[in-house]
PDB file of N, CA and C in Angstrom:
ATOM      1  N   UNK A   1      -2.103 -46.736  60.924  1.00  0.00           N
ATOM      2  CA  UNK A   1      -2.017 -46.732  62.371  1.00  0.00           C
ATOM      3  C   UNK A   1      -2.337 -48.126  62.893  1.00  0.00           C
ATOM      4  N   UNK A   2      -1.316 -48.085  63.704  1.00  0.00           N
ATOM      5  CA  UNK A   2      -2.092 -50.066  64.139  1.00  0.00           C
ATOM      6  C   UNK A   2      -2.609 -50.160  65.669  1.00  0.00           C
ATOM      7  N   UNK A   3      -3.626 -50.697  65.562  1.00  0.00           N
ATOM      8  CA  UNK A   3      -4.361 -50.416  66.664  1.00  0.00           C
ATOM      9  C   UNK A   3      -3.952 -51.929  67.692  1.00  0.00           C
ATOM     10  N   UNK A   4      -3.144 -51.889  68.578  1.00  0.00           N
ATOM     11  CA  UNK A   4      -2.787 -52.906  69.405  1.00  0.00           C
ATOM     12  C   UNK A   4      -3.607 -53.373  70.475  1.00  0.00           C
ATOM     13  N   UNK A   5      -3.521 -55.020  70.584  1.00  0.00           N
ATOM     14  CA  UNK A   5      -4.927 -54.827  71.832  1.00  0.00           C
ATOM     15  C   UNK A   5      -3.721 -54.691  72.652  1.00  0.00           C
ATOM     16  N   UNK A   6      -4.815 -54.235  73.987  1.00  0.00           N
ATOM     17  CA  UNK A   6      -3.753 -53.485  75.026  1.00  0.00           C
ATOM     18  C   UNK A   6      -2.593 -54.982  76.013  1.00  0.00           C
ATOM     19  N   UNK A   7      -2.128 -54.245  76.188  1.00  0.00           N
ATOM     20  CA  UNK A   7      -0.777 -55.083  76.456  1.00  0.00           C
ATOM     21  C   UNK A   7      -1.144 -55.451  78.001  1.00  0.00           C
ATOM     22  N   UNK A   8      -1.945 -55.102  78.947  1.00  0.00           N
ATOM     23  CA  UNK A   8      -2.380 -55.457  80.176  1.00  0.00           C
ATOM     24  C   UNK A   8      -3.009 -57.108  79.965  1.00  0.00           C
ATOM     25  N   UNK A   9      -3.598 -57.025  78.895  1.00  0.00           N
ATOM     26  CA  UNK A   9      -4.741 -58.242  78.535  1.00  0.00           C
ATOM     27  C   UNK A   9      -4.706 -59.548  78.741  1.00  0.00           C
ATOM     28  N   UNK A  10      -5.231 -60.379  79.497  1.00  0.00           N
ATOM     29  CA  UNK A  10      -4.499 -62.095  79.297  1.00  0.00           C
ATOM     30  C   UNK A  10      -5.112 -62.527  78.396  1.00  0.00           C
ATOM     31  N   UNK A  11      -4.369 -62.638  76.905  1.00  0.00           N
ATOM     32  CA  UNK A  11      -4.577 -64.023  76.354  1.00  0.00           C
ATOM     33  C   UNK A  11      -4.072 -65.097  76.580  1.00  0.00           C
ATOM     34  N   UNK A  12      -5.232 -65.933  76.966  1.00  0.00           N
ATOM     35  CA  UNK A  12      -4.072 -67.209  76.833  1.00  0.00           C
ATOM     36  C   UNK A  12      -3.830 -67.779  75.522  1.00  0.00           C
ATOM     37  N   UNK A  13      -4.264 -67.718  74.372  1.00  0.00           N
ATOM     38  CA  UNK A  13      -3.397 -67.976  73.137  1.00  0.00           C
ATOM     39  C   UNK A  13      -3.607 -66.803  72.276  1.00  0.00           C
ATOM     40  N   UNK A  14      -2.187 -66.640  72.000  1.00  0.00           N
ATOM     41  CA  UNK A  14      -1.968 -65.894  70.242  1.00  0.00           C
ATOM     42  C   UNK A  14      -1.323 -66.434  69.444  1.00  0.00           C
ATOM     43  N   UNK A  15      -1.811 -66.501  68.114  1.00  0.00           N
ATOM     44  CA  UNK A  15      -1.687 -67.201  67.296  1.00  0.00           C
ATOM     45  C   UNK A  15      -0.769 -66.027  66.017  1.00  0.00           C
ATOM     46  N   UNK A  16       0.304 -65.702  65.663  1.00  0.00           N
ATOM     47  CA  UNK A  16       0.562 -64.521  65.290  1.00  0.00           C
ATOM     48  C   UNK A  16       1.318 -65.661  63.796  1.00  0.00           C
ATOM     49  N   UNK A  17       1.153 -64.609  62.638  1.00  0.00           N
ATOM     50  CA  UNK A  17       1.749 -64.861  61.391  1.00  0.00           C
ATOM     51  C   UNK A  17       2.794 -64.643  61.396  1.00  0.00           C
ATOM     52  N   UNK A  18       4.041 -64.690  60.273  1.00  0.00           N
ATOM     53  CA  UNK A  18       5.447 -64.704  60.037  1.00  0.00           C
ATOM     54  C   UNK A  18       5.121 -63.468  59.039  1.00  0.00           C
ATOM     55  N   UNK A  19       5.408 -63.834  58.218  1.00  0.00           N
ATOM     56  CA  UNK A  19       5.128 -62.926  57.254  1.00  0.00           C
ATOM     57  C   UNK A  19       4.341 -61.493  56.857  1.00  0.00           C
ATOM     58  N   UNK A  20       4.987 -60.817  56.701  1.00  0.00           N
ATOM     59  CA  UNK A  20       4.074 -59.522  56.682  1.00  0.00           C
ATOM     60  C   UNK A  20       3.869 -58.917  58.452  1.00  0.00           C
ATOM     61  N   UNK A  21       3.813 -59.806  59.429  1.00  0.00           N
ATOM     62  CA  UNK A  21       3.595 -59.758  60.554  1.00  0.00           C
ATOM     63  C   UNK A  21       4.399 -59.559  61.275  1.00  0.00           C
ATOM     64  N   UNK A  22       5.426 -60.787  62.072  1.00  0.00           N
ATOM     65  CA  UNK A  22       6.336 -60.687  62.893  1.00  0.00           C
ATOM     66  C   UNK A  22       8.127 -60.037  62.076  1.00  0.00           C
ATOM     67  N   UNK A  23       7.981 -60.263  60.854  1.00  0.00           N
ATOM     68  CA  UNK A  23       9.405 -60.170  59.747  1.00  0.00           C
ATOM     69  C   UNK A  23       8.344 -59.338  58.360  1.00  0.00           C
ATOM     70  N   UNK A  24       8.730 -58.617  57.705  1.00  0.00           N
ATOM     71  CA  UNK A  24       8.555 -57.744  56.661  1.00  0.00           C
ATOM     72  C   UNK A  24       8.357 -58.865  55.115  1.00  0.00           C
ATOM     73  N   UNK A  25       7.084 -59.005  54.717  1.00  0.00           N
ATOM     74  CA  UNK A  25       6.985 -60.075  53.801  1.00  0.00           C
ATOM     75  C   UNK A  25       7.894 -59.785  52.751  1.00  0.00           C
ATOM     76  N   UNK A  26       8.887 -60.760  52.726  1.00  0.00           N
ATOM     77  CA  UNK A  26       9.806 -61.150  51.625  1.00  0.00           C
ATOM     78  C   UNK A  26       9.873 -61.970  51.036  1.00  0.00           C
ATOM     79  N   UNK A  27       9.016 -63.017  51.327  1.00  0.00           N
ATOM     80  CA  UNK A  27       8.646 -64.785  50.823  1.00  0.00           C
ATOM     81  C   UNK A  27       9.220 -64.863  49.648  1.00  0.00           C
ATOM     82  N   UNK A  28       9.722 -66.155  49.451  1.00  0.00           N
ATOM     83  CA  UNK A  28      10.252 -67.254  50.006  1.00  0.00           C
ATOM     84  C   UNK A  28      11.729 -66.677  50.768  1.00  0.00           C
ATOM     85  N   UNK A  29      12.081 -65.755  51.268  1.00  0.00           N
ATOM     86  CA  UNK A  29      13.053 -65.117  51.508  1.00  0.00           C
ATOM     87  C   UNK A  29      12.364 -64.618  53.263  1.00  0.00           C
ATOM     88  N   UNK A  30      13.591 -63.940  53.764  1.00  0.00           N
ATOM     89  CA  UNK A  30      13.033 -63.611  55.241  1.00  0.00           C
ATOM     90  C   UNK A  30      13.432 -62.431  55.136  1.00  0.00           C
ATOM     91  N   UNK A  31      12.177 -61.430  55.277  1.00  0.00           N
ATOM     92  CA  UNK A  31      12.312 -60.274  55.583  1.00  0.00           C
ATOM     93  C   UNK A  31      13.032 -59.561  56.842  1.00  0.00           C
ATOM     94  N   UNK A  32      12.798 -57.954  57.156  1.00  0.00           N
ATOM     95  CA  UNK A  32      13.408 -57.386  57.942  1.00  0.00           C
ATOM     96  C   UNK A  32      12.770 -57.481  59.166  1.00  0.00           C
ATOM     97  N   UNK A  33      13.428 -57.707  60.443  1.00  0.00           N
ATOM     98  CA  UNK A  33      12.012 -57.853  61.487  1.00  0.00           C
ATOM     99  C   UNK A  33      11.450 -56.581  61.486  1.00  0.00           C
ATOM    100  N   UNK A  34      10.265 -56.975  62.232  1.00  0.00           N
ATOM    101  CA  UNK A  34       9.118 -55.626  62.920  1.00  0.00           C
ATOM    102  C   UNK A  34       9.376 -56.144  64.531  1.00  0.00           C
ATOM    103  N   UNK A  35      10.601 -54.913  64.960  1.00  0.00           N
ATOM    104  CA  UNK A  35      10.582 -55.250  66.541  1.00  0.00           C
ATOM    105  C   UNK A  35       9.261 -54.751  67.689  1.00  0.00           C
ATOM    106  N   UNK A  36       8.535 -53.854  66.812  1.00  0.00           N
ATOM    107  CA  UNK A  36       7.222 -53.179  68.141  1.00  0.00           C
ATOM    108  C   UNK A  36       6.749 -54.853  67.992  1.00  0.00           C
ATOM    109  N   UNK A  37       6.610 -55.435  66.808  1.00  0.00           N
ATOM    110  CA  UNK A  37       5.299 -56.546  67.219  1.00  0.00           C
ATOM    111  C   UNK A  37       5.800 -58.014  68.011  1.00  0.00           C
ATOM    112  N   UNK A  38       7.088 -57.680  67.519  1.00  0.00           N
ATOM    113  CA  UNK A  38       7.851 -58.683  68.405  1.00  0.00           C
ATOM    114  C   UNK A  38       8.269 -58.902  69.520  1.00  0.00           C
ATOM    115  N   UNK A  39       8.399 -57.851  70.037  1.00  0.00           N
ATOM    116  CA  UNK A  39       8.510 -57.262  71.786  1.00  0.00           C
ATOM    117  C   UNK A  39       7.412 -57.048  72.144  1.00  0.00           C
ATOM    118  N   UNK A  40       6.249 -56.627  71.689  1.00  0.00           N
ATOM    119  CA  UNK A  40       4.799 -57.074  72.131  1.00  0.00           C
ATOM    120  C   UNK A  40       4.371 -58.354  72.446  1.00  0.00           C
ATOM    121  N   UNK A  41       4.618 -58.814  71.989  1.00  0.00           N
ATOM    122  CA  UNK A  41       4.838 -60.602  71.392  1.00  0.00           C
ATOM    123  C   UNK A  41       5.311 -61.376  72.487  1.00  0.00           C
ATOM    124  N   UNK A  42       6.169 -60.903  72.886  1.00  0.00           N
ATOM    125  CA  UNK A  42       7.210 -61.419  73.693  1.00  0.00           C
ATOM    126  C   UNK A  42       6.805 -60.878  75.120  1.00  0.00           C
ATOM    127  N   UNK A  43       6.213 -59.455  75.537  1.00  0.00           N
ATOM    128  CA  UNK A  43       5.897 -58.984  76.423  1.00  0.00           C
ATOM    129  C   UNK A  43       4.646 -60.327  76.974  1.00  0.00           C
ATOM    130  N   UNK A  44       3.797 -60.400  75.802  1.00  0.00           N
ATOM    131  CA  UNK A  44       2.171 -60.852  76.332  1.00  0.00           C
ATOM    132  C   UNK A  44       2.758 -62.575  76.508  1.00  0.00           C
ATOM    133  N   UNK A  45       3.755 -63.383  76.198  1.00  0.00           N
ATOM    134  CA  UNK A  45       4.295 -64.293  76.748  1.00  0.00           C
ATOM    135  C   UNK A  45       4.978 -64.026  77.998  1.00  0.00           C
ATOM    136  N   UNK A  46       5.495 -62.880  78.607  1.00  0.00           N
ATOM    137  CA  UNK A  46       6.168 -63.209  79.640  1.00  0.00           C
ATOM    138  C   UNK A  46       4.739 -62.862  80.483  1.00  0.00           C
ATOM    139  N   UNK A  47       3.790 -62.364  80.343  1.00  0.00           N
ATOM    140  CA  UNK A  47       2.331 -62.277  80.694  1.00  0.00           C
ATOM    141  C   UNK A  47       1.982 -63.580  81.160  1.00  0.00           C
ATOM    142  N   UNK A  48       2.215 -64.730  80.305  1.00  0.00           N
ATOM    143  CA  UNK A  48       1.775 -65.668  80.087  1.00  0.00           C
ATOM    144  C   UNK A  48       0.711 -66.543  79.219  1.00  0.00           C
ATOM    145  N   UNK A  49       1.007 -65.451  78.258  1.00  0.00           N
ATOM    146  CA  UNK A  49      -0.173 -65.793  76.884  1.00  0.00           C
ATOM    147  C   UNK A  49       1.403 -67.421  76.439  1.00  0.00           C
ATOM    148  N   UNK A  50      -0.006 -68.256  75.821  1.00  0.00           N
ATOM    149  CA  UNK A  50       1.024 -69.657  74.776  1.00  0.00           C
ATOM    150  C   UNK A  50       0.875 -68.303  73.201  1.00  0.00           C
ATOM    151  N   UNK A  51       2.381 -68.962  72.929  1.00  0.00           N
ATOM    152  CA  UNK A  51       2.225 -68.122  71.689  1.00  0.00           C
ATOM    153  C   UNK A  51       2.693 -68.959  70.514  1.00  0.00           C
ATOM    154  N   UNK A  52       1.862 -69.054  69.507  1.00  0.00           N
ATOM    155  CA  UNK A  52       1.550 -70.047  68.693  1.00  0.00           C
ATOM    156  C   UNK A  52       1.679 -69.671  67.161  1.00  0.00           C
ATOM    157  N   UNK A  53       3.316 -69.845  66.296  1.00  0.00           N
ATOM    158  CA  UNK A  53       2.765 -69.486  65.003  1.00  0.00           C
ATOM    159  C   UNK A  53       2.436 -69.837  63.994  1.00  0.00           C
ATOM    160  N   UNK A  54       1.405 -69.594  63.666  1.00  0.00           N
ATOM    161  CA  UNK A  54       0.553 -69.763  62.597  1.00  0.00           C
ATOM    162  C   UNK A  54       1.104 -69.655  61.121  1.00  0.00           C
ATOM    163  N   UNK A  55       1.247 -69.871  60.322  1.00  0.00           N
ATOM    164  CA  UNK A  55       2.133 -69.839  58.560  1.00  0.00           C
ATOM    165  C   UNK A  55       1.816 -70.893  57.730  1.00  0.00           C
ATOM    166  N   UNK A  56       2.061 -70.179  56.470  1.00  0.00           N
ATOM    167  CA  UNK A  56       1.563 -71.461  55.616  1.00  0.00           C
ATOM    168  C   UNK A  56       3.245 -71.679  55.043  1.00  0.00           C
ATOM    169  N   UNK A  57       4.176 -71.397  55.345  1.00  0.00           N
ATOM    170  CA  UNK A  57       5.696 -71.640  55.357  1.00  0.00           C
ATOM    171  C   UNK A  57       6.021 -73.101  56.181  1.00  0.00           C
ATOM    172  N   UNK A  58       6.421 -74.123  55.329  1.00  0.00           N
ATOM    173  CA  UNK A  58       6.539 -75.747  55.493  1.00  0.00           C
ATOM    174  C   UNK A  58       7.955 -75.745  55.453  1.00  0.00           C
ATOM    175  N   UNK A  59       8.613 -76.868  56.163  1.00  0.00           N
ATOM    176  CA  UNK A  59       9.544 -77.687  55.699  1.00  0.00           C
ATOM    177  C   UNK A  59      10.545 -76.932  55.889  1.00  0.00           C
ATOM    178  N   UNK A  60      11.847 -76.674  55.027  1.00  0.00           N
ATOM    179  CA  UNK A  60      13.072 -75.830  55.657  1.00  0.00           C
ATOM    180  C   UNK A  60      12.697 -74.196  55.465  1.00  0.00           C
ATOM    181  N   UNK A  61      11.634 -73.531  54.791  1.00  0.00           N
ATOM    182  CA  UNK A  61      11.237 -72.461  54.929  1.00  0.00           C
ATOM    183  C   UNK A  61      10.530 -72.022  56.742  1.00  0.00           C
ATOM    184  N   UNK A  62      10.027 -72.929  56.889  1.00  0.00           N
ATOM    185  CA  UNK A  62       9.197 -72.930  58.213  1.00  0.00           C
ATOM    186  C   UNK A  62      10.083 -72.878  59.647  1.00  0.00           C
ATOM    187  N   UNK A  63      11.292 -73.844  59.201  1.00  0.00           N
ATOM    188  CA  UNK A  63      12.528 -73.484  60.152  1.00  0.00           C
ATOM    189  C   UNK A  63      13.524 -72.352  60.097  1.00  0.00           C
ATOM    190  N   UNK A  64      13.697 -71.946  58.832  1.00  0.00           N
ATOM    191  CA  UNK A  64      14.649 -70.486  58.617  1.00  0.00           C
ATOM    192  C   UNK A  64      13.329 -69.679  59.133  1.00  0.00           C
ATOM    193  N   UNK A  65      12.398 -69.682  58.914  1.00  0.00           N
ATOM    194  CA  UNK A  65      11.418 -68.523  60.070  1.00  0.00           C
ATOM    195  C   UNK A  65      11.226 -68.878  61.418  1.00  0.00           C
ATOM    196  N   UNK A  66      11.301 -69.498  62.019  1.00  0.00           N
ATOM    197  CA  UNK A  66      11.503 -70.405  63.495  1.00  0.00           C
ATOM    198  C   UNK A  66      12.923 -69.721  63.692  1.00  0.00           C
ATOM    199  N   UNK A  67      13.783 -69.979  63.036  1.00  0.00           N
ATOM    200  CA  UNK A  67      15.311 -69.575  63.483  1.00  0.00           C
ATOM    201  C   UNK A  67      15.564 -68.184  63.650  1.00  0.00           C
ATOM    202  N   UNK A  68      14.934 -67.612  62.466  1.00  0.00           N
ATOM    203  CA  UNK A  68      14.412 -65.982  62.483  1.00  0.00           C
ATOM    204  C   UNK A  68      14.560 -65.104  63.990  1.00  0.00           C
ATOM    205  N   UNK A  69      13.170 -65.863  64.454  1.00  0.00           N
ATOM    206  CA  UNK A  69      12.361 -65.538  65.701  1.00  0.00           C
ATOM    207  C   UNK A  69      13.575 -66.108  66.668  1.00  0.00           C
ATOM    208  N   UNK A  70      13.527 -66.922  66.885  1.00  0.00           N
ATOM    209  CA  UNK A  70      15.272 -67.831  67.773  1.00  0.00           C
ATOM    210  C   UNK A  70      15.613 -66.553  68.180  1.00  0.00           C
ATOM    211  N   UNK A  71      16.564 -65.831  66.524  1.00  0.00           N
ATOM    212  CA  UNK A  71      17.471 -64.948  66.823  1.00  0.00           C
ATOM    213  C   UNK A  71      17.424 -63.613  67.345  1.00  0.00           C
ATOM    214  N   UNK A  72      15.943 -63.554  67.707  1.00  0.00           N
ATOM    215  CA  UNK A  72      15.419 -61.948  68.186  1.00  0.00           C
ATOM    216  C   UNK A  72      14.133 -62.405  69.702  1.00  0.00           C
ATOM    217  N   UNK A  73      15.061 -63.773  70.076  1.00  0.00           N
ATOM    218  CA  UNK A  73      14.344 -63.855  71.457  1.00  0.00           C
ATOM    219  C   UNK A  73      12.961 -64.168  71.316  1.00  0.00           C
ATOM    220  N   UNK A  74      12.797 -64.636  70.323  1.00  0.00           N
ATOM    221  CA  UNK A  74      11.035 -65.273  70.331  1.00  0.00           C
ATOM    222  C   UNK A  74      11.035 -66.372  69.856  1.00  0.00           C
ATOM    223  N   UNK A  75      10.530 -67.123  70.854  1.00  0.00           N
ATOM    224  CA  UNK A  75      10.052 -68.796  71.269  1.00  0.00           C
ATOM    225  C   UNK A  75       8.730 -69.157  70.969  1.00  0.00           C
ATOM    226  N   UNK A  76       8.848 -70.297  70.611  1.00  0.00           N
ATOM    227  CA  UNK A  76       6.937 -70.288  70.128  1.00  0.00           C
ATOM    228  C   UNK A  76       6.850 -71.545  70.897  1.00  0.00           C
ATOM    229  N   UNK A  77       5.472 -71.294  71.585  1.00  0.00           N
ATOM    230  CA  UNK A  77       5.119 -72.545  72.288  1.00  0.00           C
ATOM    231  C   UNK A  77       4.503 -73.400  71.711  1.00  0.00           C
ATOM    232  N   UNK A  78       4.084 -73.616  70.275  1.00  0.00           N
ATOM    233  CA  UNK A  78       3.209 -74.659  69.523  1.00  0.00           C
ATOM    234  C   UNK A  78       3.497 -73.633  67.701  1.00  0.00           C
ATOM    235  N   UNK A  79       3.523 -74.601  67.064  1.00  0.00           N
ATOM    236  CA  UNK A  79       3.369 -74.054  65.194  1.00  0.00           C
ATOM    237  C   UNK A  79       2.521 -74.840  64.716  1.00  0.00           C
ATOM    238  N   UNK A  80       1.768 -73.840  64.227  1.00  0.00           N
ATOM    239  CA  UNK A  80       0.517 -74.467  63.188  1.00  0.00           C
ATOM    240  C   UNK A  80      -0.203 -75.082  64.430  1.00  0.00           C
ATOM    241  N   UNK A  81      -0.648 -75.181  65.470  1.00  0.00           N
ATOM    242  CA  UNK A  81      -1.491 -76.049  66.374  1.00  0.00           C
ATOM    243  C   UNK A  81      -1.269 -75.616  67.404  1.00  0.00           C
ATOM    244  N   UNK A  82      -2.765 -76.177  68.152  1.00  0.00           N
ATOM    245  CA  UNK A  82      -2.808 -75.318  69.883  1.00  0.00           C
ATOM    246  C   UNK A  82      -3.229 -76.865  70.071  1.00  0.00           C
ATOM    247  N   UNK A  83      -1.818 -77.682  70.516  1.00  0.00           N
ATOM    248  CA  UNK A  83      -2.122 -78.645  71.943  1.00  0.00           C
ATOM    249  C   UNK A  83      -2.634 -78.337  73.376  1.00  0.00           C
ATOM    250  N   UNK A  84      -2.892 -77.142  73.382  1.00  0.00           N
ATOM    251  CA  UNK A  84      -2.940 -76.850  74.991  1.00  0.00           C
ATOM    252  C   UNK A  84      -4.566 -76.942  75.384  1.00  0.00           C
ATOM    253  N   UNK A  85      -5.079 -77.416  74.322  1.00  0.00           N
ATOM    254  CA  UNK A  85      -6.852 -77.235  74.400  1.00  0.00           C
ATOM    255  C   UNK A  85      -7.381 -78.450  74.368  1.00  0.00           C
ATOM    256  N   UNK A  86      -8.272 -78.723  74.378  1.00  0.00           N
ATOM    257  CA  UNK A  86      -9.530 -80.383  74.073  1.00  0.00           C
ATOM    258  C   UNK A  86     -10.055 -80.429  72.629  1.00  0.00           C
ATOM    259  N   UNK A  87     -10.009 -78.466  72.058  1.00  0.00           N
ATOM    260  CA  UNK A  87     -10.393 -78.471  70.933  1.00  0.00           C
ATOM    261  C   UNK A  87      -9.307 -79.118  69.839  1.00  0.00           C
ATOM    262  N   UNK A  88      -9.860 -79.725  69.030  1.00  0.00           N
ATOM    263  CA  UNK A  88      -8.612 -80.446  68.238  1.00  0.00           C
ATOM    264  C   UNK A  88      -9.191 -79.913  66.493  1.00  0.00           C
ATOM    265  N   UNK A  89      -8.171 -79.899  65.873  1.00  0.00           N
ATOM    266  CA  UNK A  89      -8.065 -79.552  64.757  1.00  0.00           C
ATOM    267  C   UNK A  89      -8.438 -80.918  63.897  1.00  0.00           C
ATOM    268  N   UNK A  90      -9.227 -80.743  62.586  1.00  0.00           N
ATOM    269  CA  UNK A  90      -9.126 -81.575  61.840  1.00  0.00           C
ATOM    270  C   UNK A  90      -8.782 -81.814  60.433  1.00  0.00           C
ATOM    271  N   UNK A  91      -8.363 -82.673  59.367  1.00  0.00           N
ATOM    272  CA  UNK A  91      -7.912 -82.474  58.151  1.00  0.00           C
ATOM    273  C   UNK A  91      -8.287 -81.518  57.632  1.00  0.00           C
ATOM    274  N   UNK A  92      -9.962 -81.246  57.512  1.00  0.00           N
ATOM    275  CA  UNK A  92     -10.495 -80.067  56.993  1.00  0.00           C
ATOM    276  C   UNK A  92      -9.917 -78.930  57.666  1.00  0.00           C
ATOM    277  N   UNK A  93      -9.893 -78.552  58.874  1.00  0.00           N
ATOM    278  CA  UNK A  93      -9.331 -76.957  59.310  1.00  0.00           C
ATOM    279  C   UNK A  93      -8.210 -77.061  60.157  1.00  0.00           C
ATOM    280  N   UNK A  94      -7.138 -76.738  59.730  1.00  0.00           N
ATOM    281  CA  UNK A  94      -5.974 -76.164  59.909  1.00  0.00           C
ATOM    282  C   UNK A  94      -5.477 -74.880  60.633  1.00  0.00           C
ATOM    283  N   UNK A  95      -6.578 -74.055  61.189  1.00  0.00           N
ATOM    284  CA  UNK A  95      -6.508 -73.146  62.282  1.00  0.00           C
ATOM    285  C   UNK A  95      -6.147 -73.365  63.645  1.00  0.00           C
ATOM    286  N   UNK A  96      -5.062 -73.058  64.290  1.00  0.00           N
ATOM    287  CA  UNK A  96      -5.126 -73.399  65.407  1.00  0.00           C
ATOM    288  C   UNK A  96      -5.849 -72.601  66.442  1.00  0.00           C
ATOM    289  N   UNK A  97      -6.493 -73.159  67.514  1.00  0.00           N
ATOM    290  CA  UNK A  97      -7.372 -72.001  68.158  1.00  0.00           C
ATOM    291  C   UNK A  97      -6.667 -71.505  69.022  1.00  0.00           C
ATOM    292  N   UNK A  98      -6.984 -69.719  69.063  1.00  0.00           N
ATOM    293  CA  UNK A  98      -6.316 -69.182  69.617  1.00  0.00           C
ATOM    294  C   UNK A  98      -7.836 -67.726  70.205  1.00  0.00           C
ATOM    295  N   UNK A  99      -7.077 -67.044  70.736  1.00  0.00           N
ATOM    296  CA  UNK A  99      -7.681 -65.995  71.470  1.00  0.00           C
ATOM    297  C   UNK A  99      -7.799 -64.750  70.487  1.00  0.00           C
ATOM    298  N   UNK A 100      -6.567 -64.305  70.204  1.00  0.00           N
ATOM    299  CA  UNK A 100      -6.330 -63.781  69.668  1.00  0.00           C
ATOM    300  C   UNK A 100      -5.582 -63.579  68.169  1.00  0.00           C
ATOM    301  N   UNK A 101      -5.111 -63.282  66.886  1.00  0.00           N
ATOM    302  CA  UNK A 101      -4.913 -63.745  65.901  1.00  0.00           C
ATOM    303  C   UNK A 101      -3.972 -62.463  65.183  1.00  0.00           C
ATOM    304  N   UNK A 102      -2.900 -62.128  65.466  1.00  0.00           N
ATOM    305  CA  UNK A 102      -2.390 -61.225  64.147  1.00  0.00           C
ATOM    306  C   UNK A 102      -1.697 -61.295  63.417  1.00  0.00           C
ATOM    307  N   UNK A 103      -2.143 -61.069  62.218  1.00  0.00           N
ATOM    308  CA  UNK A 103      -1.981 -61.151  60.739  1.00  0.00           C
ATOM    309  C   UNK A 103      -1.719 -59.851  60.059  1.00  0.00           C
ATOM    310  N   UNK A 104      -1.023 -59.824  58.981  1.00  0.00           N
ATOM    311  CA  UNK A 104      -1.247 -58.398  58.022  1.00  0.00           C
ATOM    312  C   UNK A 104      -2.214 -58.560  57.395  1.00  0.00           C
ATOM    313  N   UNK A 105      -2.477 -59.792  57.315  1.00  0.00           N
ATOM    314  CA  UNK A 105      -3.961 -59.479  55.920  1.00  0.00           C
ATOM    315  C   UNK A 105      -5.462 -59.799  56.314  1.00  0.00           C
ATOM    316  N   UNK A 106      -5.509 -59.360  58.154  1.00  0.00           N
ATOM    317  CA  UNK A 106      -6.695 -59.531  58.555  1.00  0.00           C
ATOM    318  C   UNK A 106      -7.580 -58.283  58.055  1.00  0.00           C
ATOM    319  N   UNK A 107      -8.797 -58.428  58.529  1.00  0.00           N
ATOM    320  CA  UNK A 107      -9.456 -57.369  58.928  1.00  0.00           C
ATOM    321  C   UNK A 107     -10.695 -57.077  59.600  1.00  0.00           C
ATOM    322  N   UNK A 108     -10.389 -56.349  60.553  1.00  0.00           N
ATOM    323  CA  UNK A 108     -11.337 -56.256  61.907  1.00  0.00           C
ATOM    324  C   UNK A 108     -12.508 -56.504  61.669  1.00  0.00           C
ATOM    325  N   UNK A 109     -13.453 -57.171  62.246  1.00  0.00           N
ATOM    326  CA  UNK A 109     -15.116 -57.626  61.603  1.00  0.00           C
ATOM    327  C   UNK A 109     -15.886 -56.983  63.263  1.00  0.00           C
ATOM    328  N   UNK A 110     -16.369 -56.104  63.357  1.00  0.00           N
ATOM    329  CA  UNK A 110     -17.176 -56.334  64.485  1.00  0.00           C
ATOM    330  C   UNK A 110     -18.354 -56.491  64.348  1.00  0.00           C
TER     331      UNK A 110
END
């Protein structure tokens, strides 16, 4: 069961994965999309959340998943990085900061 945060919510950043997440993990290959998370996705941007994706997919893998998203109406406002902050990333961490974060291979910590 996937427990969605509610769709009223302002984030202003989500930081959402490719794999396993927004497209059905097929790596190095592109899976089938997942349209609930993608039209969610897309909902909490027309909200006005920045939506930011996060992947460890480089180079022409990183663009056939960019093109992916293209083709099912999802735009990313930043990859791999949140310019929209003061907080800045450094060699050591590679997270971009975000509000919110979904992944398939998280798991909820409260």
């Amino acid at each position: 069961m996937i427990n969605w945060p509610p769709p009223e919510k302002d984030y202003q950043y989500i930081a959402v994965d490719f794999d396993g997440t927004l497209f059905e993990n097929e790596f190095p290959e592109i899976g089938a999309p997942k349209p609930r998370v993608i039209e969610w996705v897309k909902e909490q941007q027309k909200l006005g959340s920045k939506i930011i994706l996060h992947t460890c997919r480089e180079w022409d893998r990183l663009e056939k998943a960019i093109d992916a998203c293209e083709q099912h109406g999802l735009h990313f406002d930043a990859v791999n990085e949140n310019p929209f902050t003061e907080w800045t990333q450094t060699e050591q961490s590679k997270k971009p900061f975000a509000d919110i974060y979904l992944d398939d291979r998280a798991w909820r910590v409260e």
